[in-house]
N, C-alpha and C. Protein backbone atom coordinates (compact mmCIF):
# COMPACT_ATOMS: atom_id res chain seq x y z
N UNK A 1 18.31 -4.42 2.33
CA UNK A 1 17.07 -4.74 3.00
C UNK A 1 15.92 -4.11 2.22
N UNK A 2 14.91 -5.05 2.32
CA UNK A 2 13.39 -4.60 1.49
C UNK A 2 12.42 -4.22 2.56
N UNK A 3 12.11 -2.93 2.53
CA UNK A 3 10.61 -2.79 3.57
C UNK A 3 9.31 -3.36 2.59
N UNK A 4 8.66 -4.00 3.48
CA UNK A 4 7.38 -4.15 2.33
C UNK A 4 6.22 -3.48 3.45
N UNK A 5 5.25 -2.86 2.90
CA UNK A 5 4.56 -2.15 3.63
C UNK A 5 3.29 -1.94 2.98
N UNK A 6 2.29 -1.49 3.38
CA UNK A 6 1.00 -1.07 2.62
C UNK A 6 1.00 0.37 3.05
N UNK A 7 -0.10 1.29 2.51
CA UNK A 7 -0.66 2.41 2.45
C UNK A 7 -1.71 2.75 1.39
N UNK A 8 -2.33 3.62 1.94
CA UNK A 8 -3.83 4.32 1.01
C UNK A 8 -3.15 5.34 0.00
N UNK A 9 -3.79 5.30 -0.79
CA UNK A 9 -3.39 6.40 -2.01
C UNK A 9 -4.04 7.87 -2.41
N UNK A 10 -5.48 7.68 -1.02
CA UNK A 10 -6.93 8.73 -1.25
C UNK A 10 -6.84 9.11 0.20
N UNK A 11 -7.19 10.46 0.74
CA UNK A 11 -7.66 10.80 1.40
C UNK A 11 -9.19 11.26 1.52
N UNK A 12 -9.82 11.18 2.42
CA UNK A 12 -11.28 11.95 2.33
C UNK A 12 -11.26 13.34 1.76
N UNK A 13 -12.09 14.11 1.47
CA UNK A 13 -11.98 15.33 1.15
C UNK A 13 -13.60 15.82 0.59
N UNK A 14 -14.42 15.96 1.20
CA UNK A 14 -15.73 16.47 0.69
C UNK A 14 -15.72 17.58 -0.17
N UNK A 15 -14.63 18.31 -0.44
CA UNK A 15 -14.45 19.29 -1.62
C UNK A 15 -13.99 19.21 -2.50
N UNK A 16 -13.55 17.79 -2.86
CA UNK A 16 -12.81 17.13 -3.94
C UNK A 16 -13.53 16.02 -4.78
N UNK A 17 -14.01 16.00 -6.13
CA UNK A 17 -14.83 15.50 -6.71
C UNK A 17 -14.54 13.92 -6.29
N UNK A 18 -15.88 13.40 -6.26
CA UNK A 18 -16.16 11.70 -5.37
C UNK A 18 -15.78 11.89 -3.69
N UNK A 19 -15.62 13.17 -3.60
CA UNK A 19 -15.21 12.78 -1.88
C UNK A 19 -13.80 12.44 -1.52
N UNK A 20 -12.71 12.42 -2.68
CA UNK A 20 -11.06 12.09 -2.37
C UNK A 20 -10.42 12.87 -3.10
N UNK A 21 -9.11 12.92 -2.43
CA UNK A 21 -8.14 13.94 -2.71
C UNK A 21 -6.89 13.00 -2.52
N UNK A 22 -6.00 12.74 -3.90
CA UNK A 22 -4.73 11.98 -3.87
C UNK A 22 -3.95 12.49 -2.68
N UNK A 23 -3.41 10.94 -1.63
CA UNK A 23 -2.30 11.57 -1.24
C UNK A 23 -1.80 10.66 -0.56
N UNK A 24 -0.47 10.20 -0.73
CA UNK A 24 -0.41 8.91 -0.04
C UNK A 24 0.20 8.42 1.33
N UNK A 25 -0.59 7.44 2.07
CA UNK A 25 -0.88 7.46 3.27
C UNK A 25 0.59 7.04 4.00
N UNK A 26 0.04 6.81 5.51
CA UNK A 26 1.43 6.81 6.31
C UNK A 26 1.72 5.15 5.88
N UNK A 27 2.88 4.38 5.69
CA UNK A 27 3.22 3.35 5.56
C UNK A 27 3.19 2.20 6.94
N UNK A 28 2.48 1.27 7.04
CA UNK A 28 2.26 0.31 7.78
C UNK A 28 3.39 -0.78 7.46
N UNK A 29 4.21 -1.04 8.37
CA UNK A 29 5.44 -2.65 7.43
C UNK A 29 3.92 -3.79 7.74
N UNK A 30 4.53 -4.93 6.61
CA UNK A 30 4.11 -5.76 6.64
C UNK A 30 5.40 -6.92 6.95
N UNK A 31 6.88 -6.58 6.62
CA UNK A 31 7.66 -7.19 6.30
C UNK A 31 8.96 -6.85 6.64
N UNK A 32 10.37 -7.43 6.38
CA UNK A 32 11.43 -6.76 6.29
C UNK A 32 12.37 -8.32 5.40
N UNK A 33 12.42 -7.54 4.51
CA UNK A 33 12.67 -9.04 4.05
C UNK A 33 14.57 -8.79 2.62
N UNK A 34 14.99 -9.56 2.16
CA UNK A 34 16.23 -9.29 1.87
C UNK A 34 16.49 -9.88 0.42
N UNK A 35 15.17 -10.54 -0.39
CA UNK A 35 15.30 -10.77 -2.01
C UNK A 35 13.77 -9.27 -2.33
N UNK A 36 14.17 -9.31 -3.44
CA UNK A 36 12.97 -8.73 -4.35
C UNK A 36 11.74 -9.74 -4.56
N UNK A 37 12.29 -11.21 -4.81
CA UNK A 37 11.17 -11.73 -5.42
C UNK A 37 10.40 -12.35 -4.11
N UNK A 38 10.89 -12.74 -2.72
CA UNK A 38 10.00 -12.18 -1.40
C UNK A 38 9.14 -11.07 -1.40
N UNK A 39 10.07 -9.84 -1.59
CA UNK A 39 8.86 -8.71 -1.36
C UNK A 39 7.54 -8.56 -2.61
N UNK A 40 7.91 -9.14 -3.83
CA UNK A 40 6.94 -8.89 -4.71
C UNK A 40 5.95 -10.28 -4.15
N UNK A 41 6.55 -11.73 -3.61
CA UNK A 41 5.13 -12.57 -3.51
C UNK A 41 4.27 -11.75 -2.15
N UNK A 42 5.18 -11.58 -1.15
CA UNK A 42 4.22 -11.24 -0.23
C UNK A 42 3.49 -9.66 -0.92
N UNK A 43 3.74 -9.24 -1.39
CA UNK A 43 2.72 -7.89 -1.85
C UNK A 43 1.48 -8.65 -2.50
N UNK A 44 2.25 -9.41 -3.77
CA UNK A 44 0.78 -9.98 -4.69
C UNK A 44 -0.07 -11.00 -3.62
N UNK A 45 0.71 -11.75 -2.83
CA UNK A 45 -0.60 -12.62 -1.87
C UNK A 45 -1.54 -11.23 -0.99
N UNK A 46 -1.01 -10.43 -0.58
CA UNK A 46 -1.65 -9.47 0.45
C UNK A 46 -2.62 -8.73 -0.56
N UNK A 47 -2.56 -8.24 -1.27
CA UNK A 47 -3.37 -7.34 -2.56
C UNK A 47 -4.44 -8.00 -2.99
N UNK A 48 -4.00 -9.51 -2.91
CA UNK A 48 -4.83 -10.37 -3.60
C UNK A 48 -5.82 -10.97 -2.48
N UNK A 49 -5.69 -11.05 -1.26
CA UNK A 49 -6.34 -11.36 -0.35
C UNK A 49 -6.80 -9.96 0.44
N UNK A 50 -6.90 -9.05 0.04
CA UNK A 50 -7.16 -7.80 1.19
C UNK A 50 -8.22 -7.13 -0.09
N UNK A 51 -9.20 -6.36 0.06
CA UNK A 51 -10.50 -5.45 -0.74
C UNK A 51 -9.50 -4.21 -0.28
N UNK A 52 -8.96 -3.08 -1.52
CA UNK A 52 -8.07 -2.24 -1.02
C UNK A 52 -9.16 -0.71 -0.60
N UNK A 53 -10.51 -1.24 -0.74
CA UNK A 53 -11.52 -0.05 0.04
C UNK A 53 -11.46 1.09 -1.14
N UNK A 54 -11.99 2.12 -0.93
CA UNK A 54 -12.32 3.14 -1.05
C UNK A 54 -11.32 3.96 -1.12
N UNK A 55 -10.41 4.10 -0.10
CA UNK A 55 -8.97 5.14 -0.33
C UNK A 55 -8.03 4.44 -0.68
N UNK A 56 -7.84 2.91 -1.89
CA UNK A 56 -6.96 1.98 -2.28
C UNK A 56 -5.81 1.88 -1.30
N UNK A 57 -6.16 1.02 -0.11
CA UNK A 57 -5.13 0.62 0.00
C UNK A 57 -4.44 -0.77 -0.23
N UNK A 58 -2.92 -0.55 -0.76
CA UNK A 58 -1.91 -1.52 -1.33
C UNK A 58 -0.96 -1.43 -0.42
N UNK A 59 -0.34 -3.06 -0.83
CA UNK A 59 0.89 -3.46 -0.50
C UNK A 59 2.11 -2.94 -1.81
N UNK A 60 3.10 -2.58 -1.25
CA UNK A 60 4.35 -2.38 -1.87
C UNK A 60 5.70 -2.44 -1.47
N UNK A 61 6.93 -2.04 -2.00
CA UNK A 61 7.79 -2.65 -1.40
C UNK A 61 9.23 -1.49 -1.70
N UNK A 62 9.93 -1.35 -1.37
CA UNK A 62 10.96 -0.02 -1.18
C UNK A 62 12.42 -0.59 -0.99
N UNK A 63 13.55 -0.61 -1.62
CA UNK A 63 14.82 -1.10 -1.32
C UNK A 63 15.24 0.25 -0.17
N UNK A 64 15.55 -0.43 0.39
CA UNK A 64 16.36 0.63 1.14
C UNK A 64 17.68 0.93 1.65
């Protein structure tokens, strides 16, 4: 089984130069899906349709 999920890669941090501090966020599923090349289209359609903001958040994908 493939989780596919998004998360942020930045936290806020006003003491950390630009205002962020690496760290990556709690995982949201988007998916649960059972090829690789499923979890890689739905990541590239979601990435590609979503502005990943300010604390980048992405879609990705995890065998588990």
């Amino acid at each position: 089984m493939i989780h596919v999920f998004t998360r942020t890669w930045w936290k806020k941090n006003p003491s950390w130069p630009n205002g962020l501090e690496p760290h990556k966020g709690r995982k949201h599923t988007l998916a649960q899906v059972h090829s690789e090349e499923e979890a890689r289209s739905i990541c590239e359609e979601w990435n590609n349709t979503h502005d990943p903001g300010k604390l980048s958040r992405m879609a990705e994908f995890l065998r588990e």
